[in-house]
PDB file of N, CA and C in Angstrom:
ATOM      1  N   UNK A   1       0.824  -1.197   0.000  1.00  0.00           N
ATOM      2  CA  UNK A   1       0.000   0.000   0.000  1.00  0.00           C
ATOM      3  C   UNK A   1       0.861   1.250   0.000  1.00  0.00           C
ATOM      4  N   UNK A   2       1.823   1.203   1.016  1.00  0.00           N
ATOM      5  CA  UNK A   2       2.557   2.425   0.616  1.00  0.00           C
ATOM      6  C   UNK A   2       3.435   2.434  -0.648  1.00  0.00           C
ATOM      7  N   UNK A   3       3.995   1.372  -0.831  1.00  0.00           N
ATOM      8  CA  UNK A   3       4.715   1.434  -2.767  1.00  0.00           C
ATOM      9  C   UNK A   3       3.469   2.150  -3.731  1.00  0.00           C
ATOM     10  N   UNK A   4       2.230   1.870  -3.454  1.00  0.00           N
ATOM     11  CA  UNK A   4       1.842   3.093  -4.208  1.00  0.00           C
ATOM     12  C   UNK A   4       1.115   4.144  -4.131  1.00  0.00           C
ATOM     13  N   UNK A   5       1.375   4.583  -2.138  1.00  0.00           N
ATOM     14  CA  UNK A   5       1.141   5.998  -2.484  1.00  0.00           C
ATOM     15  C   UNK A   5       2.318   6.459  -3.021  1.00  0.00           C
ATOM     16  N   UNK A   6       3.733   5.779  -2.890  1.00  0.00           N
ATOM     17  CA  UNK A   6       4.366   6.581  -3.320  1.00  0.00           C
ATOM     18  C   UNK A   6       4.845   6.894  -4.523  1.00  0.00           C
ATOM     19  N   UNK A   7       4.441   5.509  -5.142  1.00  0.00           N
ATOM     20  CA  UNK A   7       4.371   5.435  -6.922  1.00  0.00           C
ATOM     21  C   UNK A   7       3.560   6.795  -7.456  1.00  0.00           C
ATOM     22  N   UNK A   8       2.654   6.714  -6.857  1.00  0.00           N
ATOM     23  CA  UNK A   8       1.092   7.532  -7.216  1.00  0.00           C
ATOM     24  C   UNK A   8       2.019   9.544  -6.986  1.00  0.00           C
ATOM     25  N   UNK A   9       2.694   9.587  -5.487  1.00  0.00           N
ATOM     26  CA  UNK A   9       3.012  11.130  -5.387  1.00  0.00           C
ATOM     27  C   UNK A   9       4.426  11.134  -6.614  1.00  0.00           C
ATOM     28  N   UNK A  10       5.158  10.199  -7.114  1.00  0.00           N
ATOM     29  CA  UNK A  10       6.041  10.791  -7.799  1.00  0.00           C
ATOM     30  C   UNK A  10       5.648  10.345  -9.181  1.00  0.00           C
ATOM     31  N   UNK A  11       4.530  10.294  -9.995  1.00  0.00           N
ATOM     32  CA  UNK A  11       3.547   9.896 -10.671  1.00  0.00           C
ATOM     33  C   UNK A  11       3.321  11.859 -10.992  1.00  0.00           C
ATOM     34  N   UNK A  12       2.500  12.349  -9.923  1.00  0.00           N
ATOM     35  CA  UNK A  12       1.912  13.215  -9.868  1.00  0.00           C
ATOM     36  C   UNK A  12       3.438  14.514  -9.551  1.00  0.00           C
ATOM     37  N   UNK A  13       4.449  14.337  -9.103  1.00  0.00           N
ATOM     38  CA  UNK A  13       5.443  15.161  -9.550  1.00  0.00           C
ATOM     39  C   UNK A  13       5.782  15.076 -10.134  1.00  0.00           C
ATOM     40  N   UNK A  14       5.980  14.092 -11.313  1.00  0.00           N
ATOM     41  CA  UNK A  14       6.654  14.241 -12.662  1.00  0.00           C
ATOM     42  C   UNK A  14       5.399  14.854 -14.093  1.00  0.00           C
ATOM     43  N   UNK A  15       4.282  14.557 -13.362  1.00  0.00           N
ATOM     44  CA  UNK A  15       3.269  14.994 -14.670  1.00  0.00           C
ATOM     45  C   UNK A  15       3.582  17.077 -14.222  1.00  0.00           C
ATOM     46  N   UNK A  16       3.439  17.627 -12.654  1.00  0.00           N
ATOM     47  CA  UNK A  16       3.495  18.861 -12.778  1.00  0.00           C
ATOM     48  C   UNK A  16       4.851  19.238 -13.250  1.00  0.00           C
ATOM     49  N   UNK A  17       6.208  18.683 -13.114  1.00  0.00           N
ATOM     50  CA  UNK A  17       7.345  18.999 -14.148  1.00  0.00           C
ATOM     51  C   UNK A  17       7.343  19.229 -15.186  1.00  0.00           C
ATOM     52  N   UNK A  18       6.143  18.124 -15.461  1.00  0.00           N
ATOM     53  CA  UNK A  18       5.607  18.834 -17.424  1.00  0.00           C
ATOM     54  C   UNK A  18       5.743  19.671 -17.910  1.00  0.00           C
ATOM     55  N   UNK A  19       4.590  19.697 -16.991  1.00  0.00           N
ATOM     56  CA  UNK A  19       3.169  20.918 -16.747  1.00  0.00           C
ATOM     57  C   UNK A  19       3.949  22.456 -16.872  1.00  0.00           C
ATOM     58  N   UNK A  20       4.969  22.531 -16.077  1.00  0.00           N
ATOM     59  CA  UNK A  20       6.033  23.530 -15.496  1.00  0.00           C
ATOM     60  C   UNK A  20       6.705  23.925 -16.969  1.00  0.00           C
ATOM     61  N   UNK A  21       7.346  22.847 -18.011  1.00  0.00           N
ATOM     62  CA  UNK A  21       7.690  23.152 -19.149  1.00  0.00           C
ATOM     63  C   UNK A  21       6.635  23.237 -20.217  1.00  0.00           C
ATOM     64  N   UNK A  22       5.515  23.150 -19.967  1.00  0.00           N
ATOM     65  CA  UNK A  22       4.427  22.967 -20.643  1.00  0.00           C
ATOM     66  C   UNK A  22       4.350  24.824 -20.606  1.00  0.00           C
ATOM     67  N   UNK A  23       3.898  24.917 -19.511  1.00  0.00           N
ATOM     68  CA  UNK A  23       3.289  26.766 -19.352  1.00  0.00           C
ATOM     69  C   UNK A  23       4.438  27.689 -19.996  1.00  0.00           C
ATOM     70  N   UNK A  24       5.777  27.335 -19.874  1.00  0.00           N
ATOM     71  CA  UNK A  24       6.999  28.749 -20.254  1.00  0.00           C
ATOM     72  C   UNK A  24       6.658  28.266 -21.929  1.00  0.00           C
ATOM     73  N   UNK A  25       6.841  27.176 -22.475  1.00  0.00           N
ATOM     74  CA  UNK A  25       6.089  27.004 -23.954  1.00  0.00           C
ATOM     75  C   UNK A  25       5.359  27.621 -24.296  1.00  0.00           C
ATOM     76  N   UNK A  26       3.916  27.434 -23.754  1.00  0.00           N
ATOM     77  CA  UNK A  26       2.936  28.256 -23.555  1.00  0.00           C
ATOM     78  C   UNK A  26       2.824  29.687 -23.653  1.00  0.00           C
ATOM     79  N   UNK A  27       3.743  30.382 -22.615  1.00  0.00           N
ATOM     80  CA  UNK A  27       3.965  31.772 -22.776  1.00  0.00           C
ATOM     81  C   UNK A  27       4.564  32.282 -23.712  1.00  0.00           C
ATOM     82  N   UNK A  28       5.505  31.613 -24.373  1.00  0.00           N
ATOM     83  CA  UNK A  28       6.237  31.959 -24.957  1.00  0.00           C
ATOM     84  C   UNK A  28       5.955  32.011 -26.229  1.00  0.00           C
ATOM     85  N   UNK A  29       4.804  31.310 -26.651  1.00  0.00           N
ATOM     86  CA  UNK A  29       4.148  31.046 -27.621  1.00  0.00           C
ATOM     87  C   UNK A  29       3.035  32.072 -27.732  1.00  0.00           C
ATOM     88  N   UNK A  30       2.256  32.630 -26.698  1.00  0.00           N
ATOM     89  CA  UNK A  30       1.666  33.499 -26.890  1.00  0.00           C
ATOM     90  C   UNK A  30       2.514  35.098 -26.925  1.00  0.00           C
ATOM     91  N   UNK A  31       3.082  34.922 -26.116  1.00  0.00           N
ATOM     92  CA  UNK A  31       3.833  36.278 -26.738  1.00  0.00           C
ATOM     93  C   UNK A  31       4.420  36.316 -28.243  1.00  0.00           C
ATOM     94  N   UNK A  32       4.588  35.587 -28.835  1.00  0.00           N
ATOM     95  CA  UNK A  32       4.627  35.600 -30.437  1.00  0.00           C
ATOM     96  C   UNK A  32       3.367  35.802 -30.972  1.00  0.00           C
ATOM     97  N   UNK A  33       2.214  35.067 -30.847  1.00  0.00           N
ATOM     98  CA  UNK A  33       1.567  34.935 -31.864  1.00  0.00           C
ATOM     99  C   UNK A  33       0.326  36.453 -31.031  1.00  0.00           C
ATOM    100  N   UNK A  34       1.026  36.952 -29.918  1.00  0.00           N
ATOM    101  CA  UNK A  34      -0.040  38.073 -29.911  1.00  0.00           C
ATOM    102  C   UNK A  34       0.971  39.343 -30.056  1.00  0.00           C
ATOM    103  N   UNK A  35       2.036  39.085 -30.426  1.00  0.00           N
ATOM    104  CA  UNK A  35       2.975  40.057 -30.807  1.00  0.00           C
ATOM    105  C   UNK A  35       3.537  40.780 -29.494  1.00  0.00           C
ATOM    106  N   UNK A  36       3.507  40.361 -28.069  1.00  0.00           N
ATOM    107  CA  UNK A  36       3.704  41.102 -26.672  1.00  0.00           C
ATOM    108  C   UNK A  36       5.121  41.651 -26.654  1.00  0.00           C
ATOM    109  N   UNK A  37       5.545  42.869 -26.319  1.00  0.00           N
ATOM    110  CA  UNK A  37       6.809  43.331 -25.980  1.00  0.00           C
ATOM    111  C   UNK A  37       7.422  42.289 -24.989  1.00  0.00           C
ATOM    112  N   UNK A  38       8.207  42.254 -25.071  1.00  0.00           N
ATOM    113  CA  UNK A  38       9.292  41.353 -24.016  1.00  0.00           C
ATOM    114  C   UNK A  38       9.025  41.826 -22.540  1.00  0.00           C
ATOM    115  N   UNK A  39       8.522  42.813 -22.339  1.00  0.00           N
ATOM    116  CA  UNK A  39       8.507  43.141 -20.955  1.00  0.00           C
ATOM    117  C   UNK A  39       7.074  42.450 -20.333  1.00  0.00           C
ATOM    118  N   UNK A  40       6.028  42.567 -21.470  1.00  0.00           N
ATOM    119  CA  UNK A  40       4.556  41.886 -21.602  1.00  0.00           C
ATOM    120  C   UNK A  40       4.861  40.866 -21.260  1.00  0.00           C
ATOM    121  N   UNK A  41       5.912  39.726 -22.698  1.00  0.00           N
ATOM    122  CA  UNK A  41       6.020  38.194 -22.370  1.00  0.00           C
ATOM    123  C   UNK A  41       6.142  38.149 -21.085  1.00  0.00           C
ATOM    124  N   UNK A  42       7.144  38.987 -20.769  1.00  0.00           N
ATOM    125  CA  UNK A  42       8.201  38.438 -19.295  1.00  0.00           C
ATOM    126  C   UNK A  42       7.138  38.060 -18.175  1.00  0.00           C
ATOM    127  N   UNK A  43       6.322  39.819 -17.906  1.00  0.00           N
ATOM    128  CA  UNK A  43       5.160  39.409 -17.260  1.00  0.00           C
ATOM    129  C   UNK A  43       4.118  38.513 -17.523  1.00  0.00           C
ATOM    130  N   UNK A  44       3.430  38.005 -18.196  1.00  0.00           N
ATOM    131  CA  UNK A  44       2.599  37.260 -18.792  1.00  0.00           C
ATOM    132  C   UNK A  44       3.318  35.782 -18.135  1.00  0.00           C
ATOM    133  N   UNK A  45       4.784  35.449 -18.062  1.00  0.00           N
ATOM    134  CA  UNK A  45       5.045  34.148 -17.695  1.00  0.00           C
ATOM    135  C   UNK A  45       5.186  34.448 -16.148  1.00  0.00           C
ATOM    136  N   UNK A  46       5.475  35.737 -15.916  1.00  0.00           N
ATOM    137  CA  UNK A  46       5.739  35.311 -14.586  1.00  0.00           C
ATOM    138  C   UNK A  46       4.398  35.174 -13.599  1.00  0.00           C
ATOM    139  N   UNK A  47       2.972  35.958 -14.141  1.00  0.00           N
ATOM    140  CA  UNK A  47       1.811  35.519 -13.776  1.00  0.00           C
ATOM    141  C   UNK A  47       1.970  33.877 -13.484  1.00  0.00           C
ATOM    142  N   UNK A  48       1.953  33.709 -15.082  1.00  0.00           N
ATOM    143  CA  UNK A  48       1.736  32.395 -14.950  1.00  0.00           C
ATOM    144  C   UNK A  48       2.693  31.505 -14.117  1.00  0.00           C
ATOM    145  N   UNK A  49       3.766  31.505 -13.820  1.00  0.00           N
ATOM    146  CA  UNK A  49       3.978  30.797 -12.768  1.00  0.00           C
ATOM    147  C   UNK A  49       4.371  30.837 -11.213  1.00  0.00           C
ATOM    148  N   UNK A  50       3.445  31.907 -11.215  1.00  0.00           N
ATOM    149  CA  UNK A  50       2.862  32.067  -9.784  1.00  0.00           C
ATOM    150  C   UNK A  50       1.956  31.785  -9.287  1.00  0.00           C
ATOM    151  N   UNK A  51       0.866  31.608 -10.769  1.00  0.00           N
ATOM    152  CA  UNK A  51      -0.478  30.274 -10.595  1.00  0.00           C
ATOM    153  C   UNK A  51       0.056  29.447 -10.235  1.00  0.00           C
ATOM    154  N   UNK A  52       1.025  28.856 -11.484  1.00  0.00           N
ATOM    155  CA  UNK A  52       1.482  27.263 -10.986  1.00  0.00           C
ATOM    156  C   UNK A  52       1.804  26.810 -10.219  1.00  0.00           C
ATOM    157  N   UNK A  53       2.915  27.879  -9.030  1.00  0.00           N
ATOM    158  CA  UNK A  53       3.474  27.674  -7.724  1.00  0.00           C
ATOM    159  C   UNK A  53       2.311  27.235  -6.953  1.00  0.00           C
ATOM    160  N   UNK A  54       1.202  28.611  -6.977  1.00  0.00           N
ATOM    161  CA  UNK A  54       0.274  28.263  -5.852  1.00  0.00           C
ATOM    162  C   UNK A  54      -0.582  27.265  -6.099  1.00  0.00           C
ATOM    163  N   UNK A  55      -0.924  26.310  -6.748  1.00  0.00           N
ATOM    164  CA  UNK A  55      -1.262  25.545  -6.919  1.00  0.00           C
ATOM    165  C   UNK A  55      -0.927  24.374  -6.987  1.00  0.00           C
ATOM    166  N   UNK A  56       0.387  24.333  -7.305  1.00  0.00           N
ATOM    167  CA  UNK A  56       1.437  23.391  -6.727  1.00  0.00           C
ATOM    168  C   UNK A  56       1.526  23.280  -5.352  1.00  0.00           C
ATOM    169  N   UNK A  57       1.371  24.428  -4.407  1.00  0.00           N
ATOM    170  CA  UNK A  57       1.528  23.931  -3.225  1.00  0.00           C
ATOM    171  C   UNK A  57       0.311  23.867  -2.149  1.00  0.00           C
ATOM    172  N   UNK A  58      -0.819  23.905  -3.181  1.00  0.00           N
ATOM    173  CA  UNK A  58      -2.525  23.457  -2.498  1.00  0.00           C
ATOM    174  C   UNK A  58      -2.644  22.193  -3.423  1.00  0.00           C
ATOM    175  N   UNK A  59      -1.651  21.788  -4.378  1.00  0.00           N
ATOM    176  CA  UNK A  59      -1.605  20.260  -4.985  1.00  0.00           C
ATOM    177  C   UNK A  59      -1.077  19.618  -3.261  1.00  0.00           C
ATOM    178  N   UNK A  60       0.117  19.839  -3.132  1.00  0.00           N
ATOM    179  CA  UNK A  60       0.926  19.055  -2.307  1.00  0.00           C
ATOM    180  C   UNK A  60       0.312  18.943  -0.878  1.00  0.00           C
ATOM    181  N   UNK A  61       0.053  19.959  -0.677  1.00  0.00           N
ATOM    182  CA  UNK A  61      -1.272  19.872   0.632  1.00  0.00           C
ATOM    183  C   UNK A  61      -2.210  18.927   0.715  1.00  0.00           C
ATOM    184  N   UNK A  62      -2.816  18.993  -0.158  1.00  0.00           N
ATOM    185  CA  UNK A  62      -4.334  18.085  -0.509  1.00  0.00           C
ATOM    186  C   UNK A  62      -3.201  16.661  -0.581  1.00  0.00           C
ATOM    187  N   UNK A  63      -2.570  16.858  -1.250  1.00  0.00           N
ATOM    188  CA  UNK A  63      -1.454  15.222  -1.485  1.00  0.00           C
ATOM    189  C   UNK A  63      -1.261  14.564   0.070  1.00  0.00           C
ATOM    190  N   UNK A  64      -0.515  15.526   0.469  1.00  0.00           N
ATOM    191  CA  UNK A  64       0.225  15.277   2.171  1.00  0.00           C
ATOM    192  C   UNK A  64      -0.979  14.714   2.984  1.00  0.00           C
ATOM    193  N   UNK A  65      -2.411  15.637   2.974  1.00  0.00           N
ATOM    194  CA  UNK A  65      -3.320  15.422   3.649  1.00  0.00           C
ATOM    195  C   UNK A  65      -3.824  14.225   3.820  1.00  0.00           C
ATOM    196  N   UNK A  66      -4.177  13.932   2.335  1.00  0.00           N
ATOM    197  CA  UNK A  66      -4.466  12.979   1.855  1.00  0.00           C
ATOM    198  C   UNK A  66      -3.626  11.250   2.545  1.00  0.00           C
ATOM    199  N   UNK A  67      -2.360  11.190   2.051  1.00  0.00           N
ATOM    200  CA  UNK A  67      -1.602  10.316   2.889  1.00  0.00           C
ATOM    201  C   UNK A  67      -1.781  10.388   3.996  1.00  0.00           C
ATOM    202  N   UNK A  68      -1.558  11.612   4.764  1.00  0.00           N
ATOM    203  CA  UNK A  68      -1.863  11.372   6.311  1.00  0.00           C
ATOM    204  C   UNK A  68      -3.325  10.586   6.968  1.00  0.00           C
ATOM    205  N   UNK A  69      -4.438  10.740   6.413  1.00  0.00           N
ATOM    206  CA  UNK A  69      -5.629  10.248   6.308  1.00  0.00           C
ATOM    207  C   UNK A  69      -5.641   8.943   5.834  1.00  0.00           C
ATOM    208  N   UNK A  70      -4.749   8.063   4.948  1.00  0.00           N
ATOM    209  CA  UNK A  70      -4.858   6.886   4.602  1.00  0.00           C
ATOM    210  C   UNK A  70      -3.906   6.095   5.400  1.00  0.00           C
ATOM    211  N   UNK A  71      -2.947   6.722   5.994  1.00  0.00           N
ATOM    212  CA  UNK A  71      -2.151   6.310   6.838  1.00  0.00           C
ATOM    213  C   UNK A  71      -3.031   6.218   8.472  1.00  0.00           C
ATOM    214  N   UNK A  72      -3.835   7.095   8.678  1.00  0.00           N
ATOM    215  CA  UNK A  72      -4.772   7.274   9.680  1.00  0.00           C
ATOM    216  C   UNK A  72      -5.837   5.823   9.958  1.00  0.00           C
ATOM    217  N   UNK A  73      -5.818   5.573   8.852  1.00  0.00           N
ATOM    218  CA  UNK A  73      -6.976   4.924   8.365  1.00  0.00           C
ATOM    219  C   UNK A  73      -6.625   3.483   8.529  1.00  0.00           C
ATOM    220  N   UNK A  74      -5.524   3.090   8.296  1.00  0.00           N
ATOM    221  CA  UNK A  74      -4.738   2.200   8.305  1.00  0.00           C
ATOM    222  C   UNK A  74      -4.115   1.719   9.755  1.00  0.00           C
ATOM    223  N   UNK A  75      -4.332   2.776  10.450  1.00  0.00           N
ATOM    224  CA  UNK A  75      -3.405   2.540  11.649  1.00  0.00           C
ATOM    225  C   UNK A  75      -2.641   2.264  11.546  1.00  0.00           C
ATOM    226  N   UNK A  76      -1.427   2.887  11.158  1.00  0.00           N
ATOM    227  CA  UNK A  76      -0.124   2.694  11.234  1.00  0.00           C
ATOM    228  C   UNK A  76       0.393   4.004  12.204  1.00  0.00           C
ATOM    229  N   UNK A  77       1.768   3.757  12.763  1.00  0.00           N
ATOM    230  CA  UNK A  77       2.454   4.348  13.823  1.00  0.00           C
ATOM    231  C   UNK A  77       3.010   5.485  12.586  1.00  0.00           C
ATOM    232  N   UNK A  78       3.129   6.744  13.226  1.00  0.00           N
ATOM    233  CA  UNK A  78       3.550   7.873  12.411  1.00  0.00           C
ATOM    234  C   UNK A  78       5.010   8.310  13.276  1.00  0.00           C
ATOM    235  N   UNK A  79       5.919   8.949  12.862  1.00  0.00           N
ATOM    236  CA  UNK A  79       7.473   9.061  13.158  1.00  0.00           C
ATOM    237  C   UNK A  79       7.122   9.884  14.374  1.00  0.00           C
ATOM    238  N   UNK A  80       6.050  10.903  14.323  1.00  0.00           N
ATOM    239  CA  UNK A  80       5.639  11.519  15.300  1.00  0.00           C
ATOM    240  C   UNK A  80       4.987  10.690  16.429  1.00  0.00           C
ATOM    241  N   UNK A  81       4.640   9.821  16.314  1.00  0.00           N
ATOM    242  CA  UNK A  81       3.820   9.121  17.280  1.00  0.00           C
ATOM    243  C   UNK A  81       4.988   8.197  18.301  1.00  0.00           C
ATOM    244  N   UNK A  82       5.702   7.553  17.367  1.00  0.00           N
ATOM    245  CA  UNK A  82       6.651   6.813  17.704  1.00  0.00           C
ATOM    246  C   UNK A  82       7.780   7.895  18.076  1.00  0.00           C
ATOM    247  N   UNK A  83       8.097   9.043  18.291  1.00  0.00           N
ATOM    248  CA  UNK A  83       8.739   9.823  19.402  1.00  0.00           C
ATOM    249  C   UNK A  83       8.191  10.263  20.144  1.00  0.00           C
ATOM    250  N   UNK A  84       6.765  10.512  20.240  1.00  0.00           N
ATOM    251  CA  UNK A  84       6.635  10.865  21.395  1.00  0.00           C
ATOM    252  C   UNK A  84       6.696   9.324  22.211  1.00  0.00           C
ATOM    253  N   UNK A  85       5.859   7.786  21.857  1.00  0.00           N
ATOM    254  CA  UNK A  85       6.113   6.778  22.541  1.00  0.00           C
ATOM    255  C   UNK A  85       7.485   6.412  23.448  1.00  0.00           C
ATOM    256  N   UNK A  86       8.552   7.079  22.440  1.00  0.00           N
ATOM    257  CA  UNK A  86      10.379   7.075  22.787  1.00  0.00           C
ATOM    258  C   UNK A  86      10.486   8.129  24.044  1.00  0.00           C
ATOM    259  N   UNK A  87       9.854   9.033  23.904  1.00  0.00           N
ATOM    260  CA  UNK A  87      10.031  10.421  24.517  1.00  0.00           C
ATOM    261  C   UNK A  87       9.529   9.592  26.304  1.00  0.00           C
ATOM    262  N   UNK A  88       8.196   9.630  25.838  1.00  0.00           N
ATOM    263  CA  UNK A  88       7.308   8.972  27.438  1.00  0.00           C
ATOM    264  C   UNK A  88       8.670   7.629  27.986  1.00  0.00           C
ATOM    265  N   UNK A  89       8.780   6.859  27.113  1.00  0.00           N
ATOM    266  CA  UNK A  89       9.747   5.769  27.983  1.00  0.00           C
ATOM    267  C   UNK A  89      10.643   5.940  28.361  1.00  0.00           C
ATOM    268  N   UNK A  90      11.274   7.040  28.177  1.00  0.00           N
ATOM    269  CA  UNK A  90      12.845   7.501  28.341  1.00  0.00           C
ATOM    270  C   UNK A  90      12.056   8.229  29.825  1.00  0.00           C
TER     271      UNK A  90
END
């Protein structure tokens, strides 16, 4: 079960790596075909990947969450759980 959450999260980081060369394409492509000054393109990509960031990191959230909840679910001991267990016996 965990081989594929973790198949599944580096699954889902290699498709937004694409994604990441997908959008500067993207921009770069529209600043040609809408004729944008370079200062336009520049801005126009850097919008855009400040979407992508933030969404990248309400991807990874919802991701993290997500595991933590199936791991929950599962009952399994979390690194946190198992120091504090270390912590109390000491």
């Amino acid at each position: 079960m965990i081989d594929l959450l973790k198949k599944t999260i580096l699954s889902g980081v290699g498709l937004a790596l694409k994604t990441k060369d997908e959008i500067e394409d993207f921009a770069k492509e529209m600043e040609k075909k809408f004729n944008l000054s370079e200062a336009d393109g520049k801005k126009f990509l850097e919008d855009l990947k400040k979407r992508y960031n933030e969404t990248q990191d309400k991807l990874e959230n919802r991701v993290e969450q997500m595991v933590k909840d199936v791991l929950k679910k599962m009952d399994l001991v979390t690194n946190e759980d198992l120091k504090g267990l270390k912590k109390e016996i000491r």
